[in-house]
Protein backbone atom coordinates (compact mmCIF):
# COMPACT_ATOMS: atom_id res chain seq x y z
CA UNK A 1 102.21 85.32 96.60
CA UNK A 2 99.36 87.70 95.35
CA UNK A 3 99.71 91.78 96.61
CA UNK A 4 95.99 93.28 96.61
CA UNK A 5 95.97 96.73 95.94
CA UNK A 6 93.13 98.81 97.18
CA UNK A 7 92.88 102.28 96.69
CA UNK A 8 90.64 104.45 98.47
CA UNK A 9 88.59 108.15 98.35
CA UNK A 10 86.44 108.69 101.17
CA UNK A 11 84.51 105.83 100.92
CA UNK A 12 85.30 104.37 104.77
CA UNK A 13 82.59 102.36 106.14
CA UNK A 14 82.16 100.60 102.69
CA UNK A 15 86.12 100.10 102.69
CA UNK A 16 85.83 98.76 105.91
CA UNK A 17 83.52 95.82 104.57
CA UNK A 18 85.79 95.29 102.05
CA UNK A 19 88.50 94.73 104.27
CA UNK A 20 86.81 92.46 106.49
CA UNK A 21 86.39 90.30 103.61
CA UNK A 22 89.54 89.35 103.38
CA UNK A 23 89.63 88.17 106.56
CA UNK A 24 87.29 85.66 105.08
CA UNK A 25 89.55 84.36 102.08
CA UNK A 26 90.06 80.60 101.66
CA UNK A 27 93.70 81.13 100.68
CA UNK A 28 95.80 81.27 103.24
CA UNK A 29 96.84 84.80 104.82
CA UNK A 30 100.50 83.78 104.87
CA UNK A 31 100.05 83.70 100.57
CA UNK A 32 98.91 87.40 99.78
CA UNK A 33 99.27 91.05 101.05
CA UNK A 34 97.03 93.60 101.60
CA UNK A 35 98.02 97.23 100.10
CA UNK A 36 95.45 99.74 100.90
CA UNK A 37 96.54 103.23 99.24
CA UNK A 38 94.70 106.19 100.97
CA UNK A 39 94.40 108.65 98.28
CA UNK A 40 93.63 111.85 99.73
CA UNK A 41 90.71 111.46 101.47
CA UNK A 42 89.33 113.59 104.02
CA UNK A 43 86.65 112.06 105.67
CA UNK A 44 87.90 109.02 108.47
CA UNK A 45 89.56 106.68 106.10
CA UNK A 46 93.00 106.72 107.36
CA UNK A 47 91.39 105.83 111.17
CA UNK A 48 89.27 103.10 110.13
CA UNK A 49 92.44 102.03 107.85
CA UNK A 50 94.65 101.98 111.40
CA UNK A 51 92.12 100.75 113.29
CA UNK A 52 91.80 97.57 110.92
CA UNK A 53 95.44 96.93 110.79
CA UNK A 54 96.11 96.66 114.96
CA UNK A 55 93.05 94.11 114.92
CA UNK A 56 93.78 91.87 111.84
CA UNK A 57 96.68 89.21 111.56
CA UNK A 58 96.49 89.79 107.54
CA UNK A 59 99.53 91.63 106.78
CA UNK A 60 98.85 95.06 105.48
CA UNK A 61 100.81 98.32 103.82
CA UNK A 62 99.26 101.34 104.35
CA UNK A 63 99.93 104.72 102.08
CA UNK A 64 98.82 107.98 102.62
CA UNK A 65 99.47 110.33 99.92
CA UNK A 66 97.31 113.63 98.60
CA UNK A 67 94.56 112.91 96.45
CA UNK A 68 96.18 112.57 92.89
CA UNK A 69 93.69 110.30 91.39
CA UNK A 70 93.80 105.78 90.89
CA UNK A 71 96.09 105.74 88.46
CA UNK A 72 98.82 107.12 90.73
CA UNK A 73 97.78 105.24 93.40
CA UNK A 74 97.54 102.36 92.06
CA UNK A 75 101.25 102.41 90.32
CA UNK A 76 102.78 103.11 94.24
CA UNK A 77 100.68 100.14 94.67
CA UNK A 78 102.24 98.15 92.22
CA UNK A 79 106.03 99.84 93.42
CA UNK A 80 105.69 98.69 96.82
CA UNK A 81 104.41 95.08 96.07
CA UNK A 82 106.22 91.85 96.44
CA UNK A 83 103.52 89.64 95.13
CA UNK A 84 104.37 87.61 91.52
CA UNK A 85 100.67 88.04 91.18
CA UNK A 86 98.76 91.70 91.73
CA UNK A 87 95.20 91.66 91.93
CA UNK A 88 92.85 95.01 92.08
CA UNK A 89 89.65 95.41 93.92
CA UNK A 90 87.56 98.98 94.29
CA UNK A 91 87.13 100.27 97.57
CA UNK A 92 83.58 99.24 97.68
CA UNK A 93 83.46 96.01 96.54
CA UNK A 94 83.31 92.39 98.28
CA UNK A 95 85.00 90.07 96.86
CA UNK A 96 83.81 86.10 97.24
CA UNK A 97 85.70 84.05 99.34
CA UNK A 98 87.15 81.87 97.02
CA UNK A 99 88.04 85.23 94.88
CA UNK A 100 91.99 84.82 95.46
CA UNK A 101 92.41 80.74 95.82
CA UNK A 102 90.65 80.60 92.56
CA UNK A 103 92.07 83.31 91.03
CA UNK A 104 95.72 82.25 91.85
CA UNK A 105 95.22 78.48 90.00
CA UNK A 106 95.16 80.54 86.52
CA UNK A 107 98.62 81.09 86.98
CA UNK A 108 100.69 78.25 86.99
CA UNK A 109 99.77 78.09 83.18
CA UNK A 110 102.89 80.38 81.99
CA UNK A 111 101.17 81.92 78.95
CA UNK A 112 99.13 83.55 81.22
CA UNK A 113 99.04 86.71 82.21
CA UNK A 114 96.09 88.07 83.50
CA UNK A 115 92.37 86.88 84.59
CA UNK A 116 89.55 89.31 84.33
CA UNK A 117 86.79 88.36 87.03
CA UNK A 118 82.99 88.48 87.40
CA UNK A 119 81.42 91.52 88.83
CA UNK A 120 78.45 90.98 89.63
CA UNK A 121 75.81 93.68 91.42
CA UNK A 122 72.64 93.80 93.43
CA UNK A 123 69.31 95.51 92.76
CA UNK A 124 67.41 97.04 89.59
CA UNK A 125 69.52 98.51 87.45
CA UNK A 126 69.36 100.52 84.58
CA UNK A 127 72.54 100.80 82.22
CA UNK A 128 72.45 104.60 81.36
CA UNK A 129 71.94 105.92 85.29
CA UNK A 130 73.62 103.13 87.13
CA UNK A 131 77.34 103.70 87.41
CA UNK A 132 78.24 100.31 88.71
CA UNK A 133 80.14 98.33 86.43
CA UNK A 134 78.83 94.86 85.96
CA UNK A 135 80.79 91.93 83.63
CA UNK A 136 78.85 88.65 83.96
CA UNK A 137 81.04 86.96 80.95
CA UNK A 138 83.57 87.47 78.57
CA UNK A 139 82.92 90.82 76.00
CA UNK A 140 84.16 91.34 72.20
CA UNK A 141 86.59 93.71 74.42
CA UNK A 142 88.92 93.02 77.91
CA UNK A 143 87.04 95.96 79.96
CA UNK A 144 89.70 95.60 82.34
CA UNK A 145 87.88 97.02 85.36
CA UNK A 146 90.18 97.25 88.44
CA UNK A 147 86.83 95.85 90.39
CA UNK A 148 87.94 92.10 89.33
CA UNK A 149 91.61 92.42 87.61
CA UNK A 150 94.48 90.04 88.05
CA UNK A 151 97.67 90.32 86.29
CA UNK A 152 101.61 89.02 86.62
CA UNK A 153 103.70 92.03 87.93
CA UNK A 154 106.72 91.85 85.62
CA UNK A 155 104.34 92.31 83.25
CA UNK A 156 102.67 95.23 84.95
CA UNK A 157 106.47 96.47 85.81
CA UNK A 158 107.56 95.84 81.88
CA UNK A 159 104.47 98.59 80.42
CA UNK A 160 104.88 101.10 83.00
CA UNK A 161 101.86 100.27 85.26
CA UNK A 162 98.92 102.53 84.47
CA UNK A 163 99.16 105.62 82.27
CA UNK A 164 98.28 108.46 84.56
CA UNK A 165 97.51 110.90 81.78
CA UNK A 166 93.66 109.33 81.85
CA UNK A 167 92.38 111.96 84.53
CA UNK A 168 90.45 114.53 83.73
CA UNK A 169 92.38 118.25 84.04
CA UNK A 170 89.84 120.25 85.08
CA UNK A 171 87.13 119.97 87.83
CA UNK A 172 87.66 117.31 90.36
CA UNK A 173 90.38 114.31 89.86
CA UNK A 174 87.60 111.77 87.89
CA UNK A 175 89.96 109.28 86.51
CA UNK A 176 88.08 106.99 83.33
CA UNK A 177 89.65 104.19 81.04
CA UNK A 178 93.03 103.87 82.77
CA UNK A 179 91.78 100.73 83.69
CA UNK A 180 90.92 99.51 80.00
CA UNK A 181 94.20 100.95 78.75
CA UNK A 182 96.50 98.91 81.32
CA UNK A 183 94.13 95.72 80.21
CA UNK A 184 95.04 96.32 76.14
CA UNK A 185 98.55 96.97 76.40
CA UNK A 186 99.30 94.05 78.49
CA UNK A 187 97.12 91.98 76.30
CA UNK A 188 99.57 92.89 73.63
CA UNK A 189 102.46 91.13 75.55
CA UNK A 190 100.35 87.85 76.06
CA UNK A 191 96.98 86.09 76.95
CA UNK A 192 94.32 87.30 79.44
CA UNK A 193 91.31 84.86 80.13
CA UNK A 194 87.87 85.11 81.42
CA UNK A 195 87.12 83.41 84.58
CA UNK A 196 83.59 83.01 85.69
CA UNK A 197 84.25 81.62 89.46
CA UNK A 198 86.54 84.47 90.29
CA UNK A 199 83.54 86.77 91.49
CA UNK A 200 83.61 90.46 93.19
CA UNK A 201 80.48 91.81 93.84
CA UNK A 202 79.96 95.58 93.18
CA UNK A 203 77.07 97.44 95.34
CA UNK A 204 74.90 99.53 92.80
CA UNK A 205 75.68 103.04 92.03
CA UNK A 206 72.59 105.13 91.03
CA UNK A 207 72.95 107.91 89.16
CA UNK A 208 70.65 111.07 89.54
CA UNK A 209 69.46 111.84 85.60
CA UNK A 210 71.59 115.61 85.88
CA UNK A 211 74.76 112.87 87.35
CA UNK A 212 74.59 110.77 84.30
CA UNK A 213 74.69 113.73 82.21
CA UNK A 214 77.64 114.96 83.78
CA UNK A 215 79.49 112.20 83.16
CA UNK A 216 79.19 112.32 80.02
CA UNK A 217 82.66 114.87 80.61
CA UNK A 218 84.70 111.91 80.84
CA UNK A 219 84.56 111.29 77.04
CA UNK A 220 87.10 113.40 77.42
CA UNK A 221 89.55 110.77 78.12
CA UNK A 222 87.96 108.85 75.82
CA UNK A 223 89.70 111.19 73.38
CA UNK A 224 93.16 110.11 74.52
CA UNK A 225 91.78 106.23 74.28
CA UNK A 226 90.59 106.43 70.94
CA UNK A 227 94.10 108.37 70.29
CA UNK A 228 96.06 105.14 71.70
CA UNK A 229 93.83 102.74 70.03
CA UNK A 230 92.49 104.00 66.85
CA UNK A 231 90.02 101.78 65.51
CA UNK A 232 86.47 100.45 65.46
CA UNK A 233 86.23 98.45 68.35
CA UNK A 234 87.19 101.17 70.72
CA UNK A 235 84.53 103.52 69.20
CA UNK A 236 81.89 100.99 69.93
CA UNK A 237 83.10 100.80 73.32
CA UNK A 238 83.28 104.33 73.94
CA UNK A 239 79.55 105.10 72.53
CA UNK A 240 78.12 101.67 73.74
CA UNK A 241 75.54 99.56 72.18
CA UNK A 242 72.53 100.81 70.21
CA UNK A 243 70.02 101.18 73.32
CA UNK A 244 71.96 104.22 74.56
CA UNK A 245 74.19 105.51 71.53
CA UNK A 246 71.47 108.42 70.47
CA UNK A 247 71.20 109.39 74.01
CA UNK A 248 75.67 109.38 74.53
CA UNK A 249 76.33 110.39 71.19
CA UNK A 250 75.28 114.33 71.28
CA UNK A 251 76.14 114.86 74.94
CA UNK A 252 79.79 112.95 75.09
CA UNK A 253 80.73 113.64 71.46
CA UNK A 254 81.73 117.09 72.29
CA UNK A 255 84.21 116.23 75.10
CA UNK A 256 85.54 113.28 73.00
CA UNK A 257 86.38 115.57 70.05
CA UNK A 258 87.78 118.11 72.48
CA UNK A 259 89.98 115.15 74.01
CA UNK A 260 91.46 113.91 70.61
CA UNK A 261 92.33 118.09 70.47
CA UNK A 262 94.52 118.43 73.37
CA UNK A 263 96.34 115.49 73.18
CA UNK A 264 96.79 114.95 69.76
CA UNK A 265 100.63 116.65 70.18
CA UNK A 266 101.56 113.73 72.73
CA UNK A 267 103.50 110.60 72.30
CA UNK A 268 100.05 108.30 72.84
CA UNK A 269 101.78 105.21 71.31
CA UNK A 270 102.25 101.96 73.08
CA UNK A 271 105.68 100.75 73.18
């Protein structure tokens, strides 16, 4: 049994494609459960969510809760699943049809643990102002990205679920890296493969120049990353490769430092 969790901020005619595609899954509906979180959203999400639910035969959870950010969501996800198996899709994304039947297969290898997917987009893009995230194949580094994540729940149950410090305290709830954290530390209790025919794909998100910029604030959580997981490798992933380090390095370098700063008091360890 595999429990999808889907969480969701007013993004609901693009989560209503995404649900439709899982009317479309090879595996059978009687072998996985839908979990759609509703995380504060204020445009029609929760209508289109109910509206889906009399009309499908999947079967479905829906949570409404205030808007506290995917880290939170996601871990009443993971408290109200039943599945041995949780997977994690974004709001916005389709997966392939064959996305949970292949997925599932990686499994019944115990050593196992997790299966990080393909995301693949559509359209130019251009890595500094496109804020889709795209893994074609397996990195030095697990990204982790909840677009194309599978992972055993005991496991998931055993760490904690997600750390919900990684969202930003000021300004509106941006969460960053929770996703990448969750990914390390239960890579530290046992193997997570690449699979290239477990695909998602991810609709491009262009950035205006003055977005990308902003952004930039969320090397603020970095901070608390690099805090976690002091060492080389995360500082290459935090400042990316060479084509865009001089243009990241003087604008995120700030809120990074400032980061390490406020939580440098707090238990940051991984038991």
């Amino acid at each position: 049994m595999i429990s999808v969790i889907i969480c969701t901020h007013n993004r609901s005619q693009k989560l209503l494609d995404t649900l439709k595609a899982f009317e479309d899954q090879t595996l059978s509906k009687y072998n996985f459960e839908l979990i759609v979180i509703n995380d504060g959203s204020t445009d029609n999400t929760a209508e289109i969510i109910e509206n889906f639910e009399k009309k499908t035969a999947l079967d479905m959870k829906i949570i409404h809760q205030r808007d506290t950010g995917p880290a939170v969501s996601r871990n009443i996800g993971l408290k109200h699943a039943i599945g041995d198996v949780i997977a994690f899709t974004d709001d916005d994304c389709i997966p392939d049809t064959d996305w949970l039947i292949n997925a599932i297969k990686y499994f019944d290898e115990d050593e196992i643990i997790g299966v990080e997917g393909v995301i693949y987009s559509s359209g130019e893009r251009k890595a500094f102002f496109d804020g889709a995230p795209v893994t074609l194949r397996k990195k030095q580094f697990i990204g982790g990205r909840t677009a194309n994540m599978f992972y055993r729940r005991n496991v998931l149950l055993e760490i904690g679920g997600f750390d919900e410090r990684f969202v930003l305290p000021f300004g509106p709830k941006k969460a960053f890296r929770e996703d990448t954290d969750l990914a390390w530390r239960v890579k530290e209790k046992g193997k997570i493969i690449f699979a290239h025919d477990v695909k998602v794909h991810h609709p491009p998100r262009p950035l205006t120049v003055k977005e990308a910029i902003k952004n930039q604030k969320l090397g603020f959580l970095d901070g608390l990353f690099f805090l976690k997981y002091p060492k080389l490798l995360t500082l290459k992933l935090i400042f990316g490769p060479k084509n865009i380090f001089f243009l990241k390095l003087p604008l995120r370098l700030p809120f990074f430092l400032w980061g390490i700063f406020f939580f440098r008091g707090e238990n940051v360890k991984n038991e």
